[in-house]
PDB file of N, CA and C in Angstrom:
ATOM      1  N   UNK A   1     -94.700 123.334   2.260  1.00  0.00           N
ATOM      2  CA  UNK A   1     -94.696 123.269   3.699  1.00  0.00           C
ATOM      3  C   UNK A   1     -93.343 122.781   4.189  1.00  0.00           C
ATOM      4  N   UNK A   2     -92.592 123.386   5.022  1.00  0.00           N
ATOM      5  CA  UNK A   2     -91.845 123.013   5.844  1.00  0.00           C
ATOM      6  C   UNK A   2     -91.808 121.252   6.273  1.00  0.00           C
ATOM      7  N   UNK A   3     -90.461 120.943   6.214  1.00  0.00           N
ATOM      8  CA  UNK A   3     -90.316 119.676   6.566  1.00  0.00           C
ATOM      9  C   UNK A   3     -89.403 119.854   7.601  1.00  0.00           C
ATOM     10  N   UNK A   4     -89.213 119.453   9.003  1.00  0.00           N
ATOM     11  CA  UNK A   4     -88.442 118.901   9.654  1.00  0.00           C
ATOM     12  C   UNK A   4     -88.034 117.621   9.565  1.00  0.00           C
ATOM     13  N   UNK A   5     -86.784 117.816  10.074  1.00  0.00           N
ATOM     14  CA  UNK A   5     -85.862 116.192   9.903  1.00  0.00           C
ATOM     15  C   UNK A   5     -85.198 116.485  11.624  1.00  0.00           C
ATOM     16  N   UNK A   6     -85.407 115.161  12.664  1.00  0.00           N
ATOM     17  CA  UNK A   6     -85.390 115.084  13.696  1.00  0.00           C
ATOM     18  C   UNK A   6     -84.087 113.613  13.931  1.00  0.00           C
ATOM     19  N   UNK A   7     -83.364 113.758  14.901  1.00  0.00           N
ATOM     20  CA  UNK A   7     -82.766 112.358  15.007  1.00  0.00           C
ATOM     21  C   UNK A   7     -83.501 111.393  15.584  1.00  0.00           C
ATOM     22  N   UNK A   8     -82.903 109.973  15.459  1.00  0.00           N
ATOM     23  CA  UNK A   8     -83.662 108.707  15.779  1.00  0.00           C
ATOM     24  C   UNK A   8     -84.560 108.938  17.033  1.00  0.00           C
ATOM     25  N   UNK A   9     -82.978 109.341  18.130  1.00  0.00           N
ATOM     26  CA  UNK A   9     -83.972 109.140  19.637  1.00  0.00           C
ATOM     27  C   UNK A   9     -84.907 110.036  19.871  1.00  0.00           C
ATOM     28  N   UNK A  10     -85.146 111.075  19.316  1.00  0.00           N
ATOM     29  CA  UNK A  10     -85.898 112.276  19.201  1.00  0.00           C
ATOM     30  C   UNK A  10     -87.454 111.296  19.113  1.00  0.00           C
ATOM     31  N   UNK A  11     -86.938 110.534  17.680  1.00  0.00           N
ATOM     32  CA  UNK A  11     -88.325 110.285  16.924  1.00  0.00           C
ATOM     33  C   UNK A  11     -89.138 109.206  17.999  1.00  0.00           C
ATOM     34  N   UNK A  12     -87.892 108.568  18.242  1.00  0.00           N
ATOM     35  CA  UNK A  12     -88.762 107.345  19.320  1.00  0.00           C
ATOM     36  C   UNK A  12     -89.154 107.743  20.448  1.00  0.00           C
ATOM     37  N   UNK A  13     -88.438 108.870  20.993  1.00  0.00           N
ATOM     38  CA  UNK A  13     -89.640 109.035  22.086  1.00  0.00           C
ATOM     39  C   UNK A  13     -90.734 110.299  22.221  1.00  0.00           C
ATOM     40  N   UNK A  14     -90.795 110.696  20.976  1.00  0.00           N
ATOM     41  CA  UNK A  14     -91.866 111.967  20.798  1.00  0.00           C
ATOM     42  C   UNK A  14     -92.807 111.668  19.677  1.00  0.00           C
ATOM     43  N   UNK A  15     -92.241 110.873  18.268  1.00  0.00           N
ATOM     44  CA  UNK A  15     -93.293 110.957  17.133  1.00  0.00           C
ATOM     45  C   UNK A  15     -93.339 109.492  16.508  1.00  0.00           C
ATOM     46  N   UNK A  16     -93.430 108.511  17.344  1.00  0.00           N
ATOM     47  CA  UNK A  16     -93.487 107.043  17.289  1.00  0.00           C
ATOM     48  C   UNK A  16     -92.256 106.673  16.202  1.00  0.00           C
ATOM     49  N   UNK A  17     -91.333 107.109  16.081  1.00  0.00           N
ATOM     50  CA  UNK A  17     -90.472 106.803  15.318  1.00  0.00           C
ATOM     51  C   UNK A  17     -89.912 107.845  13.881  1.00  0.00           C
ATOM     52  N   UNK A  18     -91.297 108.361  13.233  1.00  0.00           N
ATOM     53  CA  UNK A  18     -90.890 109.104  12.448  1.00  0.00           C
ATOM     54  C   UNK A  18     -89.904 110.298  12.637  1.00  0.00           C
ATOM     55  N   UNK A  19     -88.694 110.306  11.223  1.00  0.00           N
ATOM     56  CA  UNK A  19     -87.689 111.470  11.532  1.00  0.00           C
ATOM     57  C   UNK A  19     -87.839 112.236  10.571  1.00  0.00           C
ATOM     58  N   UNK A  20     -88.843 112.464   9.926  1.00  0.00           N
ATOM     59  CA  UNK A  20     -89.248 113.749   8.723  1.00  0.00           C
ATOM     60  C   UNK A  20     -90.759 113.878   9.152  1.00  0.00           C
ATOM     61  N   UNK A  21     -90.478 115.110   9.053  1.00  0.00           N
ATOM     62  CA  UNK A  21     -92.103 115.731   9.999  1.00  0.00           C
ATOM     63  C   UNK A  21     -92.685 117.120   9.321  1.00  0.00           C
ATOM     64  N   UNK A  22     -93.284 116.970   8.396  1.00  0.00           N
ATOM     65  CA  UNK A  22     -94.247 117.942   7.470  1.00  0.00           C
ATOM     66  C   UNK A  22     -95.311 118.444   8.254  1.00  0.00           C
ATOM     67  N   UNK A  23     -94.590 120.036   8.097  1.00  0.00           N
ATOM     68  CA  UNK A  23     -95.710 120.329   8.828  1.00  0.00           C
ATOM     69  C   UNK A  23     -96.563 121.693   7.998  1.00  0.00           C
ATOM     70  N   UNK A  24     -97.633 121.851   8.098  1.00  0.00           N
ATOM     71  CA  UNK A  24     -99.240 121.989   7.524  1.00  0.00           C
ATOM     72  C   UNK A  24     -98.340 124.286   7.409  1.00  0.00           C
ATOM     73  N   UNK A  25     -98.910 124.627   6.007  1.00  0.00           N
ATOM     74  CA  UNK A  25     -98.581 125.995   5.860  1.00  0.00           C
ATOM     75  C   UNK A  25     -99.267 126.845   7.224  1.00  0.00           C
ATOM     76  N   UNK A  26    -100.258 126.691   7.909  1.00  0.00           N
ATOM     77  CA  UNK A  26    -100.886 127.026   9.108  1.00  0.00           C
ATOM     78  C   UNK A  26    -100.272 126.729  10.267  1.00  0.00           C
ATOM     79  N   UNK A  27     -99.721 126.089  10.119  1.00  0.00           N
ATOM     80  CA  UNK A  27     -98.778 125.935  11.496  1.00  0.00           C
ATOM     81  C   UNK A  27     -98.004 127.000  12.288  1.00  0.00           C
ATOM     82  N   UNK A  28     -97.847 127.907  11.570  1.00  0.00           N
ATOM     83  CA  UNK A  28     -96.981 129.100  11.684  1.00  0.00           C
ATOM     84  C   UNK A  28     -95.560 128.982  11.920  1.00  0.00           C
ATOM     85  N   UNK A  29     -94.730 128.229  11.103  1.00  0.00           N
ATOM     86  CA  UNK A  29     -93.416 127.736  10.689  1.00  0.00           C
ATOM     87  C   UNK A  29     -92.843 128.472   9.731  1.00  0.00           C
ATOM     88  N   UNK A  30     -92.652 129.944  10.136  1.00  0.00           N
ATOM     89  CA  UNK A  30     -92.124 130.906   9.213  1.00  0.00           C
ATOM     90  C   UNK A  30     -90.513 131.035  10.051  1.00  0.00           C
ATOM     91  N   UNK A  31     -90.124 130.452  10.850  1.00  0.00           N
ATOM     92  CA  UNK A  31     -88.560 130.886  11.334  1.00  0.00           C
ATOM     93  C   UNK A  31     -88.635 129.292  12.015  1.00  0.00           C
ATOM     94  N   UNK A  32     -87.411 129.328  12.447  1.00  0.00           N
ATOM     95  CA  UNK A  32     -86.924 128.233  13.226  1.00  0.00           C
ATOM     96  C   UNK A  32     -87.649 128.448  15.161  1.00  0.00           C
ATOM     97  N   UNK A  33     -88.239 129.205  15.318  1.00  0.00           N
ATOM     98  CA  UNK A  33     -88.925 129.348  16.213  1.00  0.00           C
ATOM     99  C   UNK A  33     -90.278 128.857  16.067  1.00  0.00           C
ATOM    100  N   UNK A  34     -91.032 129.352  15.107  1.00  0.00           N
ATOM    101  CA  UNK A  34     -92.021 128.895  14.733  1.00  0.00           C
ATOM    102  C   UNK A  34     -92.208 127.503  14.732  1.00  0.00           C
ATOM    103  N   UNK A  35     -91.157 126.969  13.629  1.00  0.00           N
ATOM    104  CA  UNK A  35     -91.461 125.416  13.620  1.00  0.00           C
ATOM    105  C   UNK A  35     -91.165 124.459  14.562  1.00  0.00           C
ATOM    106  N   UNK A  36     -90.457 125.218  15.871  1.00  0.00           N
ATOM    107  CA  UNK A  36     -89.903 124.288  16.981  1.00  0.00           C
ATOM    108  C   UNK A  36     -91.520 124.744  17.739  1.00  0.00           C
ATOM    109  N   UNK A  37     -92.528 125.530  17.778  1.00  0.00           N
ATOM    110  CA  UNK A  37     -93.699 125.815  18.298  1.00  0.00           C
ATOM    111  C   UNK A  37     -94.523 124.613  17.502  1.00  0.00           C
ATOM    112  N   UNK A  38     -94.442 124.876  16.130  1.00  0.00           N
ATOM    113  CA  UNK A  38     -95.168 124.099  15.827  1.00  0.00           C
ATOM    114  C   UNK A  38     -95.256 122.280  16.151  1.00  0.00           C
ATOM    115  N   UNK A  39     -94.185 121.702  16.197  1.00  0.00           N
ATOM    116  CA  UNK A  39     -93.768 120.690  16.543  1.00  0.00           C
ATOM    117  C   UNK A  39     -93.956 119.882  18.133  1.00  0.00           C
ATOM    118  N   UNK A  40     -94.029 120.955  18.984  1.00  0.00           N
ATOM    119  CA  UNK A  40     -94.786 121.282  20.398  1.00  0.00           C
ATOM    120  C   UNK A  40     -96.141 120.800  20.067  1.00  0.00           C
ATOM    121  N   UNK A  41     -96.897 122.045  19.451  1.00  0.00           N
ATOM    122  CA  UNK A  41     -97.914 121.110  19.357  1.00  0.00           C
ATOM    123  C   UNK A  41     -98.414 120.387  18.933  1.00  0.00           C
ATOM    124  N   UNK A  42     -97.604 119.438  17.979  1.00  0.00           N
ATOM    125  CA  UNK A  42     -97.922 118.214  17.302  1.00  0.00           C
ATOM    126  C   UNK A  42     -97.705 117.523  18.435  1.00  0.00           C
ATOM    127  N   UNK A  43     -96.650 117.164  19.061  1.00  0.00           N
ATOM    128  CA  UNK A  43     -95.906 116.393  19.871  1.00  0.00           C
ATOM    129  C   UNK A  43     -95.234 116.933  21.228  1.00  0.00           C
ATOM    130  N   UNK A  44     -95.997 117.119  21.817  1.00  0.00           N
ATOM    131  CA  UNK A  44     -96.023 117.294  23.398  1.00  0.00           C
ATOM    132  C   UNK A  44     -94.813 117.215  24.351  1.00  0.00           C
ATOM    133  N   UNK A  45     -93.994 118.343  24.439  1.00  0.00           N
ATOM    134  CA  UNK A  45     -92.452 117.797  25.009  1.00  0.00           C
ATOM    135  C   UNK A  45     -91.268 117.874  24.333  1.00  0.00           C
ATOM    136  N   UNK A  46     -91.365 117.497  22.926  1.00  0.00           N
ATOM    137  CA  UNK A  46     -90.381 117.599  22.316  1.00  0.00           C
ATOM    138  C   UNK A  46     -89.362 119.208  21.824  1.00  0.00           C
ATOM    139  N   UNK A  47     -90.190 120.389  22.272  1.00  0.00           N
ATOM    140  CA  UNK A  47     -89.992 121.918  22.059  1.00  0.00           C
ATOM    141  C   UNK A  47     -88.372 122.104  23.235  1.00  0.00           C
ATOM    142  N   UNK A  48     -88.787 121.729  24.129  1.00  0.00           N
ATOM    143  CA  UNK A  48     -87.235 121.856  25.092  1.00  0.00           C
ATOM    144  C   UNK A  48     -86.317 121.191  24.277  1.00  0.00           C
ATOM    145  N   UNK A  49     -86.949 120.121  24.398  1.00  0.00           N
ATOM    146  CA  UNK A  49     -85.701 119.284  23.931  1.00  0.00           C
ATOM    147  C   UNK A  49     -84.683 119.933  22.438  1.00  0.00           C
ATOM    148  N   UNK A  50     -85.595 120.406  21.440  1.00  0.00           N
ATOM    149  CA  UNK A  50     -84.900 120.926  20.259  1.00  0.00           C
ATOM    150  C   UNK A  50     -84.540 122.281  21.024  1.00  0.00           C
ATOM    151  N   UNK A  51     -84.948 122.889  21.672  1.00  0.00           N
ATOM    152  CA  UNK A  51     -84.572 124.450  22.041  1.00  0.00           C
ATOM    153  C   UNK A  51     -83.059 124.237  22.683  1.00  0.00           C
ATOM    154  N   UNK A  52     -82.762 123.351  23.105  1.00  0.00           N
ATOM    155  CA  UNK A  52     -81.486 122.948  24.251  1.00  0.00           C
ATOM    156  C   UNK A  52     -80.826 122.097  23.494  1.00  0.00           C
ATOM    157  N   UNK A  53     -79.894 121.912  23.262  1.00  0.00           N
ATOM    158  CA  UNK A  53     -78.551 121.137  22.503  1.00  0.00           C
ATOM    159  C   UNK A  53     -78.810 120.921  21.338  1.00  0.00           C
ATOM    160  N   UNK A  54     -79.181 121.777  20.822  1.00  0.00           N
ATOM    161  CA  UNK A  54     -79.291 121.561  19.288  1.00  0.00           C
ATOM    162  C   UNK A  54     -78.539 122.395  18.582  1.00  0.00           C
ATOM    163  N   UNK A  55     -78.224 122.323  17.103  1.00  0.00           N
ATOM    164  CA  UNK A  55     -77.743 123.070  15.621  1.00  0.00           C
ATOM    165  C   UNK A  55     -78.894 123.057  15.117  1.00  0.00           C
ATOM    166  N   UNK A  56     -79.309 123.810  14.112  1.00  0.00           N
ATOM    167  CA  UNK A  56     -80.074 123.541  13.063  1.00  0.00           C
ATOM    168  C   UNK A  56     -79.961 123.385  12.128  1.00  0.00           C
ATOM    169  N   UNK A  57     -79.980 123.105  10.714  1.00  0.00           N
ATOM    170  CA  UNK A  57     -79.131 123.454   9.546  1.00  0.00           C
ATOM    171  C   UNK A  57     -80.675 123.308   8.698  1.00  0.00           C
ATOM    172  N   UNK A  58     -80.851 124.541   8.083  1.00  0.00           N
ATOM    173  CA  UNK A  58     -81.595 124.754   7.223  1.00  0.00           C
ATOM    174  C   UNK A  58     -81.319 124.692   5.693  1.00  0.00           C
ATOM    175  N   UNK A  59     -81.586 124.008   5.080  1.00  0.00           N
ATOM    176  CA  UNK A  59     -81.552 123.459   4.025  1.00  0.00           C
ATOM    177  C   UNK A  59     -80.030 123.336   3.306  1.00  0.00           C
ATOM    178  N   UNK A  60     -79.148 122.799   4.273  1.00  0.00           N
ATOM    179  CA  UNK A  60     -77.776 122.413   4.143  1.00  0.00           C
ATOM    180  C   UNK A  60     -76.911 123.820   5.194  1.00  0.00           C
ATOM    181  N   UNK A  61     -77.769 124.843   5.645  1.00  0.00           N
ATOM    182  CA  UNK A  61     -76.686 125.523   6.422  1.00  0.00           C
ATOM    183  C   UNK A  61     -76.845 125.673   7.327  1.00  0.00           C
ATOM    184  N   UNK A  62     -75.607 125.077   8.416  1.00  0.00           N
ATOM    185  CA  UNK A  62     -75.683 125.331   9.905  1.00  0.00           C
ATOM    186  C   UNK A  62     -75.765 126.502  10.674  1.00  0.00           C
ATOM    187  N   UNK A  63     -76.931 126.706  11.387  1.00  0.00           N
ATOM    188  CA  UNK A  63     -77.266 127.570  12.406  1.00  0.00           C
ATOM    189  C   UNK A  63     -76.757 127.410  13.630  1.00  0.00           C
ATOM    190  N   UNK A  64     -76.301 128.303  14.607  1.00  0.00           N
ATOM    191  CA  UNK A  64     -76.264 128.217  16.111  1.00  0.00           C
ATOM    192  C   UNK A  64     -76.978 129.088  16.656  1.00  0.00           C
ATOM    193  N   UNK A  65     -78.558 128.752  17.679  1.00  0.00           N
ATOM    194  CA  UNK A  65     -78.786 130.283  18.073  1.00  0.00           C
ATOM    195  C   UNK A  65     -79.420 131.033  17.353  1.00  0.00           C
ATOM    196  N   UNK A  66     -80.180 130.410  16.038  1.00  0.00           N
ATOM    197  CA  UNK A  66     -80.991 131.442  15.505  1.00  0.00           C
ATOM    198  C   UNK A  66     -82.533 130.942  15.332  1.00  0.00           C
ATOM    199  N   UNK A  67     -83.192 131.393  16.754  1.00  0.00           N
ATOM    200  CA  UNK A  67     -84.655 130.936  16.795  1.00  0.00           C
ATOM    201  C   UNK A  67     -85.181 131.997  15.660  1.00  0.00           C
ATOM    202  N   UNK A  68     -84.580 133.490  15.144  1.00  0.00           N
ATOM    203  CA  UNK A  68     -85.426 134.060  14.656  1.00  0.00           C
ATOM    204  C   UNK A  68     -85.199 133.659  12.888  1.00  0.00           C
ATOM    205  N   UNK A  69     -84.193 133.340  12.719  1.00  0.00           N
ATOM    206  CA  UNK A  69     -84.122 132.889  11.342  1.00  0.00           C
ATOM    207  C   UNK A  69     -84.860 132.366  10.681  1.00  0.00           C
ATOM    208  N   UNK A  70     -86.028 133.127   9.608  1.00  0.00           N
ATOM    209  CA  UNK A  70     -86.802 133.042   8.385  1.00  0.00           C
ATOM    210  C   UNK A  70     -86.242 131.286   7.798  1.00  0.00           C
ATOM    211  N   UNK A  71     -87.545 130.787   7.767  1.00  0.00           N
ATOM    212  CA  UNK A  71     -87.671 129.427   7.211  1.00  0.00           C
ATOM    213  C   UNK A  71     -89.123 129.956   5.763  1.00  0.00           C
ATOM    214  N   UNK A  72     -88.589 129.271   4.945  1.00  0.00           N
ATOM    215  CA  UNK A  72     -89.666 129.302   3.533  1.00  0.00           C
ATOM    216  C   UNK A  72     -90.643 127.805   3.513  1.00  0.00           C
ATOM    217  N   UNK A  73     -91.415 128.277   3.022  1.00  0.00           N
ATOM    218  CA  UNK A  73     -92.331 127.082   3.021  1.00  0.00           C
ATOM    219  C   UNK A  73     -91.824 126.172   2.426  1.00  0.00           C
ATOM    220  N   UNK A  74     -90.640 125.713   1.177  1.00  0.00           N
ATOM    221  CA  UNK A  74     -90.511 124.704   1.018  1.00  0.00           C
ATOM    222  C   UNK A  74     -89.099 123.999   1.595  1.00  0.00           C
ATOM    223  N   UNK A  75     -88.704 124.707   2.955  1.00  0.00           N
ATOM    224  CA  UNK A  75     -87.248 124.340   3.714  1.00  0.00           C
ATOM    225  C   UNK A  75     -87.417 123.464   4.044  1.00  0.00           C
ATOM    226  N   UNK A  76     -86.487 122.792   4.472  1.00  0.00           N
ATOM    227  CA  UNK A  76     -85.634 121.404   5.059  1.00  0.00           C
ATOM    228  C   UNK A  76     -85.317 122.115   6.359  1.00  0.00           C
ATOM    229  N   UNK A  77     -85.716 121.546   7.431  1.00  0.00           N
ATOM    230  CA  UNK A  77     -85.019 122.055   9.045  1.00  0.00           C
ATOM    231  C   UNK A  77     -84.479 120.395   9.523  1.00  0.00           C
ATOM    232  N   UNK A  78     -83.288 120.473   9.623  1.00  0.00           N
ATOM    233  CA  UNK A  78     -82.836 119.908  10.652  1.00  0.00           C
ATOM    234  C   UNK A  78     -82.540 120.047  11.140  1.00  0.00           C
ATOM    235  N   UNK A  79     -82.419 119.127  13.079  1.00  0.00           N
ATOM    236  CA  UNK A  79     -81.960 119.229  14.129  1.00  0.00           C
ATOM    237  C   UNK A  79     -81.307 118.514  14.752  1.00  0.00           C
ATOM    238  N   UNK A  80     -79.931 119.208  14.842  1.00  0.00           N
ATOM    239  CA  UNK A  80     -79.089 118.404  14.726  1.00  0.00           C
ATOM    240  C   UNK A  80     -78.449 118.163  15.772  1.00  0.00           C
ATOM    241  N   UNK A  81     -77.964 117.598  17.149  1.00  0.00           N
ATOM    242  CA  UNK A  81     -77.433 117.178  18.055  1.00  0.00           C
ATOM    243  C   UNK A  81     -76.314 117.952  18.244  1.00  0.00           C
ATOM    244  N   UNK A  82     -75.607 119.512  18.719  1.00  0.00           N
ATOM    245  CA  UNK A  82     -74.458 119.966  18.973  1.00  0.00           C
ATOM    246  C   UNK A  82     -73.595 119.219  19.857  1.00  0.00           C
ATOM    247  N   UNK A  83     -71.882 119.250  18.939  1.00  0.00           N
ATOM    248  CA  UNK A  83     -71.154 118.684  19.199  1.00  0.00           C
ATOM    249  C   UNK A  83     -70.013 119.503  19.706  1.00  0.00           C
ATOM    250  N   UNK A  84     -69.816 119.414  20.959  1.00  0.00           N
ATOM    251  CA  UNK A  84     -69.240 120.353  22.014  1.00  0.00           C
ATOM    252  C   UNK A  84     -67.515 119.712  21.532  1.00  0.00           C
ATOM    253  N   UNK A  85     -66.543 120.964  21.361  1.00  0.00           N
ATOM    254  CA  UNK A  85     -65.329 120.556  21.241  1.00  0.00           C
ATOM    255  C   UNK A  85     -64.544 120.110  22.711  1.00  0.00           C
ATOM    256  N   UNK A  86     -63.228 119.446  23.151  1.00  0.00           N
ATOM    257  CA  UNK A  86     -62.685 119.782  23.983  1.00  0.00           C
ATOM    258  C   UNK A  86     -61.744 119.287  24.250  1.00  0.00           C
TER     259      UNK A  86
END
């Protein structure tokens, strides 16, 4: 099953603190879309928030922009805070 990895402030104000978030093969966490759905409905609110200023980096590689990108059941998703140059 898919694991998400979330930052601190994420965790404190959506999943009482936790920043690794396993989520269930039923969840329907087959892309990085999926598991930002799934995570919605664990935790109520938190789906904008990852949809909007985020990277992802799936199991060490950074994404920009790819809600449709294939996640495997035993991936690592993190979400990672984009860091705007300037």
């Amino acid at each position: 099953m898919p694991v998400a990895v979330i930052n601190r402030e994420l965790a404190r104000r959506f999943t009482n603190g936790e920043t690794r978030l396993e989520l269930t093969e039923s969840a329907g966490a087959d892309s990085i879309r999926g598991v930002i759905r799934a995570l919605e409905a664990l935790y109520p609110g938190i789906g904008p928030e990852l949809r909007t200023g985020m990277a992802v980096a799936v199991d060490g590689e950074i994404f920009q922009g790819a809600a449709l990108k294939k996640v495997s059941l035993d991936a690592e998703v993190c979400f990672l805070p984009s860091i705007e140059a300037g």
